[in-house]
Protein backbone atom coordinates (compact mmCIF):
# COMPACT_ATOMS: atom_id res chain seq x y z
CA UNK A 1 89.37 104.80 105.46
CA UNK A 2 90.40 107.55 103.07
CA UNK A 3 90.13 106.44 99.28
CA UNK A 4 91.28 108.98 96.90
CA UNK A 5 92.10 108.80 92.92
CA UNK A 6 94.96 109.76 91.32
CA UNK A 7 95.78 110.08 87.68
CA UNK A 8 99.19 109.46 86.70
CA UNK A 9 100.74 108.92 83.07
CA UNK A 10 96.64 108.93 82.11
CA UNK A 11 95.89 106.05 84.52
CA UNK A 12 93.72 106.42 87.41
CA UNK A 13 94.53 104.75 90.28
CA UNK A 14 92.97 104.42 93.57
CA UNK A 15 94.74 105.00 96.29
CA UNK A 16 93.48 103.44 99.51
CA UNK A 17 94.49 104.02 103.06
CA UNK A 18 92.96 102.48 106.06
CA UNK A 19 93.44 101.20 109.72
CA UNK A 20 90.96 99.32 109.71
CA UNK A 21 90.34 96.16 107.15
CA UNK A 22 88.83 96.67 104.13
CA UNK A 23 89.60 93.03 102.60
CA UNK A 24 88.39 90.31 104.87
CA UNK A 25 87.83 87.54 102.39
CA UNK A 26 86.84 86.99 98.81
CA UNK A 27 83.68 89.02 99.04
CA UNK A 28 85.17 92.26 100.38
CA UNK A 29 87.62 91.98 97.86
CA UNK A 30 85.03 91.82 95.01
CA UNK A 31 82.88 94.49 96.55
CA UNK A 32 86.23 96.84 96.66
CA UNK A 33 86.78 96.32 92.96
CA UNK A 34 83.27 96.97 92.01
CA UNK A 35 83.03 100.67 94.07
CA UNK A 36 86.43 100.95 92.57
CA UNK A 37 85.96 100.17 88.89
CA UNK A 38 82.44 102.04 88.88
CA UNK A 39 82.75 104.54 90.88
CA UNK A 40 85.98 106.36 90.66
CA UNK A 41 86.68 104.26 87.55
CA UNK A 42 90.05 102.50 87.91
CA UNK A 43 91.41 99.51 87.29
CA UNK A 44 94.13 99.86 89.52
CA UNK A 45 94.06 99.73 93.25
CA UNK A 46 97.21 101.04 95.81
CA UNK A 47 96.30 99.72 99.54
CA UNK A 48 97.76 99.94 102.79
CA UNK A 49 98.53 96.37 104.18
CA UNK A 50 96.98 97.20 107.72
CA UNK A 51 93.64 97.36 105.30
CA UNK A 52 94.15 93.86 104.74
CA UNK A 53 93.38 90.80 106.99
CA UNK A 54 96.32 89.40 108.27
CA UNK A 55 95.39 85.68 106.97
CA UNK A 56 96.14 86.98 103.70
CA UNK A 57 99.88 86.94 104.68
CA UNK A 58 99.67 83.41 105.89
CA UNK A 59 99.77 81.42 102.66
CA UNK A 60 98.22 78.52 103.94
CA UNK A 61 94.87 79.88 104.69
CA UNK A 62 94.80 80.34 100.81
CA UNK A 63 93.34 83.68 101.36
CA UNK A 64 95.87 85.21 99.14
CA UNK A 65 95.34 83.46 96.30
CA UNK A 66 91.40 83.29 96.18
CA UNK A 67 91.46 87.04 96.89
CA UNK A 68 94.30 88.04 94.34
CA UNK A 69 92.43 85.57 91.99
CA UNK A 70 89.05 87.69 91.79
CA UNK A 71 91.79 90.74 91.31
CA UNK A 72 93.28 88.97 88.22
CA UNK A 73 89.87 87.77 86.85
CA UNK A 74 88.45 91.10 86.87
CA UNK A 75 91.90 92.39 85.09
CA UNK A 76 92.30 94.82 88.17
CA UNK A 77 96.38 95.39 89.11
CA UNK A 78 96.79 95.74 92.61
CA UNK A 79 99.89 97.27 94.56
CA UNK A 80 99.71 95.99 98.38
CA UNK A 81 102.35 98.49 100.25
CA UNK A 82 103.75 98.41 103.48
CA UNK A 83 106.57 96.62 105.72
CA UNK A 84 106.73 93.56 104.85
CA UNK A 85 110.10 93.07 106.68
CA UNK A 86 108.22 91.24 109.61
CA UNK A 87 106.95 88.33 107.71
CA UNK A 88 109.65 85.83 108.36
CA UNK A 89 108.08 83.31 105.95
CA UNK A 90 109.94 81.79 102.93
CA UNK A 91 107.32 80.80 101.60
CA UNK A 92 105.58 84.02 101.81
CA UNK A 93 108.87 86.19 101.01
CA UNK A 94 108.63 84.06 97.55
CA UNK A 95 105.23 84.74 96.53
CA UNK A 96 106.25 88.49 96.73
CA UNK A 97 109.05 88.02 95.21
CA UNK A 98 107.46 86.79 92.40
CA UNK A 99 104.44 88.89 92.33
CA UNK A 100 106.89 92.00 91.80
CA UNK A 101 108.38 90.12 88.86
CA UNK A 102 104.68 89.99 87.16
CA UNK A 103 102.58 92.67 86.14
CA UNK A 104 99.55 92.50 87.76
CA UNK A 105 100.15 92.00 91.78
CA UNK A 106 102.75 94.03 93.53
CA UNK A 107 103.71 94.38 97.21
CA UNK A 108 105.84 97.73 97.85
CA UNK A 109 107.50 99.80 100.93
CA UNK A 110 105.42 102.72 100.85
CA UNK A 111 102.37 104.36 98.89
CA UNK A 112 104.41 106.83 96.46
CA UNK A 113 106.69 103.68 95.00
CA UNK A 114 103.15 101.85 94.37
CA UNK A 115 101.60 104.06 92.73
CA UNK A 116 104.37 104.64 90.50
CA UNK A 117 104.33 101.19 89.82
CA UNK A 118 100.82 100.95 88.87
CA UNK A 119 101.24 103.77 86.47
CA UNK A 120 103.64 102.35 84.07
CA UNK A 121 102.28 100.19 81.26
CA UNK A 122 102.45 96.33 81.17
């Protein structure tokens, strides 16, 4: 896993990049937004979709939701990016849809457009 910060437009952002998963379930999720939010002090997270488990993509586990839930609770934005084209899912191609209208959950193509969109204001 590499986890670096970047500051853009006076936000800090961490920007996480992994092959292997970081966010398993609710609890790895909270623990990432604690080392996040006091360590390298951000409130917003970039990650790599391959650094999250794959049940999260399956909308009827409910992963997604309990996960993005502790995200939104803890007032943490959080840019998922990746290829998303595989996911034939309606479902699944509507929750993203509608994340990316939002302000708080996005799912992007690659790392440089999601960290760009964590930087602007909401």
């Amino acid at each position: 896993m590499s986890k670096r910060v970047i500051n853009m437009n006076g936000i800090n952002i961490a920007v996480i990049n992994s092959d292997e998963i970081i966010i398993s379930d609710v609890q790895s999720a909270l623990d990432l937004i604690a080392t996040v939010g006091f360590e390298d002090h951000c409130e917003r997270i970039a990650i790599n979709k391959e650094a999250i488990i794959e049940g999260f993509f399956k909308l009827s586990t409910g992963i997604a939701g309990e996960i993005l839930q502790k995200f939104e609770n803890y007032r943490k934005k959080i840019a998922i990016y990746g290829d998303f084209s595989g996911y034939t899912s309606k479902p699944l191609k509507d929750f993203i849809y509608e994340c990316n209208k939002g302000n708080a959950v996005f799912f992007l193509p690659e790392e440089q457009s999601a960290i760009s969109r964590l930087a602007q204001e909401f």
